[in-house]
N, C-alpha and C. Protein backbone atom coordinates (compact mmCIF):
# COMPACT_ATOMS: atom_id res chain seq x y z
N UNK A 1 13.98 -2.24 -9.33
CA UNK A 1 13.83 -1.09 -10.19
C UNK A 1 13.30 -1.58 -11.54
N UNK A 2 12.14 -0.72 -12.20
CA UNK A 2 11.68 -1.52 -13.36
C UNK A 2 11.49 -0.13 -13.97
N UNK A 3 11.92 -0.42 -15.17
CA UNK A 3 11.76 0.41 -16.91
C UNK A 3 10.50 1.66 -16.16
N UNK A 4 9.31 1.22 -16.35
CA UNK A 4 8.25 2.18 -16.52
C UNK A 4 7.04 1.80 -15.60
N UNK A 5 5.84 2.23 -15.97
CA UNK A 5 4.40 1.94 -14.76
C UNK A 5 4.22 0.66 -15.40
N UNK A 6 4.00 0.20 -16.65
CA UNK A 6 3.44 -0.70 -16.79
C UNK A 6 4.35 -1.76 -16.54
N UNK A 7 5.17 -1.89 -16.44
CA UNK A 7 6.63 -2.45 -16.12
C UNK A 7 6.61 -2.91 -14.23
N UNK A 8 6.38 -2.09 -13.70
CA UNK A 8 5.72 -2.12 -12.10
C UNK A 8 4.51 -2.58 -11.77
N UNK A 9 3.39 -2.41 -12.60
CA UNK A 9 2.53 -2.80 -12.38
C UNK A 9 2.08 -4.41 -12.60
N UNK A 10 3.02 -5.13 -13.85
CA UNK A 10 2.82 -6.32 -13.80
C UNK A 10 3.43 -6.88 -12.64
N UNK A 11 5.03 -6.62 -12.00
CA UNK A 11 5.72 -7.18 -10.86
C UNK A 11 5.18 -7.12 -10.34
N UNK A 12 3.98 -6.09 -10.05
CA UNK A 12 3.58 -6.19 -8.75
C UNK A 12 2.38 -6.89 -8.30
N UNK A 13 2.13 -7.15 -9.58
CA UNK A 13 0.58 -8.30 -10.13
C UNK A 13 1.11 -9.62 -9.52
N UNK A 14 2.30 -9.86 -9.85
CA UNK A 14 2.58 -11.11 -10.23
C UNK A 14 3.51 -11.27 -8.50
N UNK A 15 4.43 -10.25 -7.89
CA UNK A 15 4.63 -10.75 -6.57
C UNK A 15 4.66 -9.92 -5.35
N UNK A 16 3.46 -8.59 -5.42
CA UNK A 16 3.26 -7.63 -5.06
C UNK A 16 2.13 -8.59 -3.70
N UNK A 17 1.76 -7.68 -2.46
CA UNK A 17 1.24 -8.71 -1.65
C UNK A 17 0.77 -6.97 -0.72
N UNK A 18 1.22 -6.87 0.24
CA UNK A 18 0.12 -6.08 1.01
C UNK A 18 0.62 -4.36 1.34
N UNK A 19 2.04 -4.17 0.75
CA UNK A 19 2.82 -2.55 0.61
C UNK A 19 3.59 -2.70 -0.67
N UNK A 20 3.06 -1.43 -1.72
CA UNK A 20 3.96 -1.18 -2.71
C UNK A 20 3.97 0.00 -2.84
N UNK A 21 5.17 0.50 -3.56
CA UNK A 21 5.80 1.62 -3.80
C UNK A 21 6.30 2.15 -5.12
N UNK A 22 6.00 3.52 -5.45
CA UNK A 22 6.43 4.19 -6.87
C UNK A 22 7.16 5.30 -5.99
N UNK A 23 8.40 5.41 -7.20
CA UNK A 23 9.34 6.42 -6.84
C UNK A 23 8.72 7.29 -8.30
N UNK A 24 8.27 8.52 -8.37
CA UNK A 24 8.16 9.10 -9.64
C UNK A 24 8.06 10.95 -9.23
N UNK A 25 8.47 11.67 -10.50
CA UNK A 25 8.12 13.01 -9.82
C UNK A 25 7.30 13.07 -10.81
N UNK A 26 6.10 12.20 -11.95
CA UNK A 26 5.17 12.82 -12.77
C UNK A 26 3.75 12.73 -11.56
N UNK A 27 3.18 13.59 -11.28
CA UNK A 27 1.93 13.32 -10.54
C UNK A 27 0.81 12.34 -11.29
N UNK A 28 0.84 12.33 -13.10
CA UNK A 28 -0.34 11.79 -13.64
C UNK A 28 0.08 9.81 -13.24
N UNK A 29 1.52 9.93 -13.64
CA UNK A 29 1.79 8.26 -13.14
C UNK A 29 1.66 7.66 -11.39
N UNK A 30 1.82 8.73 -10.84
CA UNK A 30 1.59 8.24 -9.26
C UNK A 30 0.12 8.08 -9.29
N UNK A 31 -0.91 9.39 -9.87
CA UNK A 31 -2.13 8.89 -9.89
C UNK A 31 -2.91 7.57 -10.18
N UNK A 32 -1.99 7.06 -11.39
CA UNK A 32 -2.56 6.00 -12.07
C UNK A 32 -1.81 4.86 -11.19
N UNK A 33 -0.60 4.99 -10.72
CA UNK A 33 -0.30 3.87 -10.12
C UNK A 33 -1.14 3.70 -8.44
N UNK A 34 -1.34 4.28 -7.93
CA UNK A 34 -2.54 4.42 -6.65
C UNK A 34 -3.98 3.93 -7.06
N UNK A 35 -4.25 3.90 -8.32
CA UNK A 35 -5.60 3.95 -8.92
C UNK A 35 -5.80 2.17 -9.24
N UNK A 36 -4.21 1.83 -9.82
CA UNK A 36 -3.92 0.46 -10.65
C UNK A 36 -3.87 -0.64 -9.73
N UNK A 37 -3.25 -0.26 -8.40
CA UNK A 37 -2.04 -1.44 -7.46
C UNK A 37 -3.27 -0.94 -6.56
N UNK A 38 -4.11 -3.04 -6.07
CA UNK A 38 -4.86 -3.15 -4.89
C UNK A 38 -4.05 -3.77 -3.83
N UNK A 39 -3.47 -3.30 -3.34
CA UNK A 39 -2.53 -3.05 -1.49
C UNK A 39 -3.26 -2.46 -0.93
N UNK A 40 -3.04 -3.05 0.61
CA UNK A 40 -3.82 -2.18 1.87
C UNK A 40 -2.85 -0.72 1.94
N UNK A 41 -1.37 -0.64 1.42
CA UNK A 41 -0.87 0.63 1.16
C UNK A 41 -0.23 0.57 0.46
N UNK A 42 -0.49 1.75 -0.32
CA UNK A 42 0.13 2.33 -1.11
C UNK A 42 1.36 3.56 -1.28
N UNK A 43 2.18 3.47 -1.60
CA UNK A 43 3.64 4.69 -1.09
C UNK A 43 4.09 5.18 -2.45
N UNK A 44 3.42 7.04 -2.53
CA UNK A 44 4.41 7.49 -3.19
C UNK A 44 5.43 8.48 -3.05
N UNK A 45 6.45 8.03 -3.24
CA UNK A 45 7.59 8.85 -3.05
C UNK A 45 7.68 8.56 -1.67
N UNK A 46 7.79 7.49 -1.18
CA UNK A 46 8.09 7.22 0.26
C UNK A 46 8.13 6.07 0.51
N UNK A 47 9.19 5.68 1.93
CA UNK A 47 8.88 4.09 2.16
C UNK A 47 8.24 3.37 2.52
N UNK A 48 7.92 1.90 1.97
CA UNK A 48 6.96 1.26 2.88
C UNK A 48 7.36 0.70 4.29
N UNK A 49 8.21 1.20 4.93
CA UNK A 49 8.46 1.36 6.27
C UNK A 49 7.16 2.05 7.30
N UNK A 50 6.97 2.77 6.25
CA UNK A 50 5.83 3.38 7.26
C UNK A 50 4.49 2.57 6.97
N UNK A 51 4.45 1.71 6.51
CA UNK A 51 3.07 0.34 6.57
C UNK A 51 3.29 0.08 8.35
N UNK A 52 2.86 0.82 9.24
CA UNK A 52 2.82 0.70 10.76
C UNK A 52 1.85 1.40 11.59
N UNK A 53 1.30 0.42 11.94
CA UNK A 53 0.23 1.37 12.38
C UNK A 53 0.27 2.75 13.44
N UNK A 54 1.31 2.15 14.47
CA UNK A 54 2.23 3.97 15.57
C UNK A 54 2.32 4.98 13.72
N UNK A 55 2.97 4.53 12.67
CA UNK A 55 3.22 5.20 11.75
C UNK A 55 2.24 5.78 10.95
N UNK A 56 1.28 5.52 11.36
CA UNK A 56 -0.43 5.84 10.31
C UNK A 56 -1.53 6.38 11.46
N UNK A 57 -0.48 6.56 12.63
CA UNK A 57 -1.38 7.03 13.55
C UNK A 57 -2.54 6.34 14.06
N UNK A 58 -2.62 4.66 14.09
CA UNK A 58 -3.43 3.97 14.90
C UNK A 58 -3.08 3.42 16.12
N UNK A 59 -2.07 4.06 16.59
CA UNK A 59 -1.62 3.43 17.87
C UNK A 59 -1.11 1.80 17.70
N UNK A 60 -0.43 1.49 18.73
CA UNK A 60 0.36 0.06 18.68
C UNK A 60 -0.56 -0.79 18.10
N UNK A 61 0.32 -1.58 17.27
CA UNK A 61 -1.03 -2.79 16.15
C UNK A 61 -0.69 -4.36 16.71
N UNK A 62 -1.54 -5.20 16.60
CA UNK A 62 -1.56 -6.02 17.77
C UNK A 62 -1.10 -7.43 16.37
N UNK A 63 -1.32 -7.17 15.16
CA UNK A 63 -0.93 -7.95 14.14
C UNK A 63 -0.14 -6.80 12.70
N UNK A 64 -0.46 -7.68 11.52
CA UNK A 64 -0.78 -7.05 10.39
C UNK A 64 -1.09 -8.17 9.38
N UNK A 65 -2.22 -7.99 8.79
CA UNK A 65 -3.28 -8.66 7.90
C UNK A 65 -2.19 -8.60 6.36
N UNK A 66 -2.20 -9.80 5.89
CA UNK A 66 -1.53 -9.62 4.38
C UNK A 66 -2.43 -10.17 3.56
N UNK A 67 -3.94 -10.79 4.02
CA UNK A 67 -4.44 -11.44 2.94
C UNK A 67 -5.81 -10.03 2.84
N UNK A 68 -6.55 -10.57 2.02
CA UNK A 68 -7.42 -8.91 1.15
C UNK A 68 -8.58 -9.35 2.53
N UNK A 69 -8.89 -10.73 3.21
CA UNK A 69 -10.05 -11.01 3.78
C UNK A 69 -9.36 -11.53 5.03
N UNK A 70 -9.34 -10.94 6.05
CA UNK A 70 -8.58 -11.33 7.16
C UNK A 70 -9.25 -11.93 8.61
N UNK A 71 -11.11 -11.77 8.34
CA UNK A 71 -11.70 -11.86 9.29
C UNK A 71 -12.38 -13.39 9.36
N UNK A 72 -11.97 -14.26 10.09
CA UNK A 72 -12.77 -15.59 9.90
C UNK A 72 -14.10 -15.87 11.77
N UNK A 73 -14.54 -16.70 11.55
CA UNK A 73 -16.21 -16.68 12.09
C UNK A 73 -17.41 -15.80 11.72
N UNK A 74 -17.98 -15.78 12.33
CA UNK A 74 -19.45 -14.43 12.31
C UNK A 74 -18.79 -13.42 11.66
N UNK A 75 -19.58 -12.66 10.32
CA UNK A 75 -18.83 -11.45 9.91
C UNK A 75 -20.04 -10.71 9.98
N UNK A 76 -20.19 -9.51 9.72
CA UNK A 76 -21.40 -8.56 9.44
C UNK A 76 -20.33 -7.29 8.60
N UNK A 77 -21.51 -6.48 8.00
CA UNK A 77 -20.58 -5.40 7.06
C UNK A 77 -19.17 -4.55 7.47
N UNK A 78 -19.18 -4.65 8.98
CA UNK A 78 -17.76 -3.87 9.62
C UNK A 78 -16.68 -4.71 8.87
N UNK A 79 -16.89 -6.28 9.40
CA UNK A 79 -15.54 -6.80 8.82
C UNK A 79 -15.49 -7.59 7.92
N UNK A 80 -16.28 -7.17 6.67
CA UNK A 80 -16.12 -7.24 4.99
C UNK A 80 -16.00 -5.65 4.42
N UNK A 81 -15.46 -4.93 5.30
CA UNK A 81 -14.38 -3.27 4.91
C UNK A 81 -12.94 -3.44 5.13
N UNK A 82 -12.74 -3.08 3.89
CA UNK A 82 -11.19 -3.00 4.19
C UNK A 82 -10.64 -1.46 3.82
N UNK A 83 -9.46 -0.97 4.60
CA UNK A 83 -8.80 0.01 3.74
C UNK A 83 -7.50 0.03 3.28
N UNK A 84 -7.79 1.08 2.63
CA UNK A 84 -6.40 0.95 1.35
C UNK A 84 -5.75 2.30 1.71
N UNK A 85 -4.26 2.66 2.38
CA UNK A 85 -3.35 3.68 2.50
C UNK A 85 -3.07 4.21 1.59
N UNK A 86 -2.60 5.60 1.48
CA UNK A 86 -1.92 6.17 0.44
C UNK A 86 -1.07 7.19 0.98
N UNK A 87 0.32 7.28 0.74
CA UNK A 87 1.22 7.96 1.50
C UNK A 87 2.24 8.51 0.46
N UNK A 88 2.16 9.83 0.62
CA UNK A 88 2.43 10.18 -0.48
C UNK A 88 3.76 11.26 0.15
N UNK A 89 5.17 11.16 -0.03
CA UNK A 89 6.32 11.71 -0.03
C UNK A 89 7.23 12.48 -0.86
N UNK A 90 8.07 13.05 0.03
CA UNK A 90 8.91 14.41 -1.33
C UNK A 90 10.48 13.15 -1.12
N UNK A 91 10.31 11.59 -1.15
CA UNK A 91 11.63 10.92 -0.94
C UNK A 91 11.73 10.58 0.59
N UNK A 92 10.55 10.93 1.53
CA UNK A 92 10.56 10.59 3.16
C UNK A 92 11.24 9.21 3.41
N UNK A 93 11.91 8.81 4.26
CA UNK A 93 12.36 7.81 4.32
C UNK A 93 12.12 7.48 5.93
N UNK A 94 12.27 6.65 6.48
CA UNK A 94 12.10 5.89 7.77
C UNK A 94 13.21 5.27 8.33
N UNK A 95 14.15 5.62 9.53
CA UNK A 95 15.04 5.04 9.66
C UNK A 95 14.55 3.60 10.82
């Protein structure tokens, strides 16, 4: 739990890695924190439990990638794309 955005946003600079999360009910700070924090997902108002792919609706996932460049041999423009989640909750939780 940290003070404020900018307060989250350095932790998460400093040991933030491939799912982070803001608990907030201002919409302008969830904006800016989705806008600020580069994660493949992003969670507001929800857990990063749901960083799954059955959970994001890609069917069973055969890994999960934590570095920003995950593709090594022959690349072409498909796999120098990456995407970035955004999951946005009223407090959803994942048991």
């Amino acid at each position: 739990v940290v003070g404020g955005l900018e307060e989250a946003l350095e932790h998460i600079a400093r040991y933030g890695d491939h799912s982070d999360a803001i608990i907030t009910e201002n919409p302008a700070v969830a904006e800016a924190f989705v806008a600020a924090v580069d994660s493949s997902a992003v969670f507001v108002n929800a857990s990063t439990r749901f960083n799954d792919g059955a959970q994001l609706g890609l069917g069973a996932e055969i890994a999960v990638s934590t570095q920003r460049l995950h593709v090594r041999g022959p690349m072409a423009l498909r796999e120098l794309t990456t995407y970035k989640w955004v999951v946005e909750g009223e407090g959803h939780v994942r048991a």
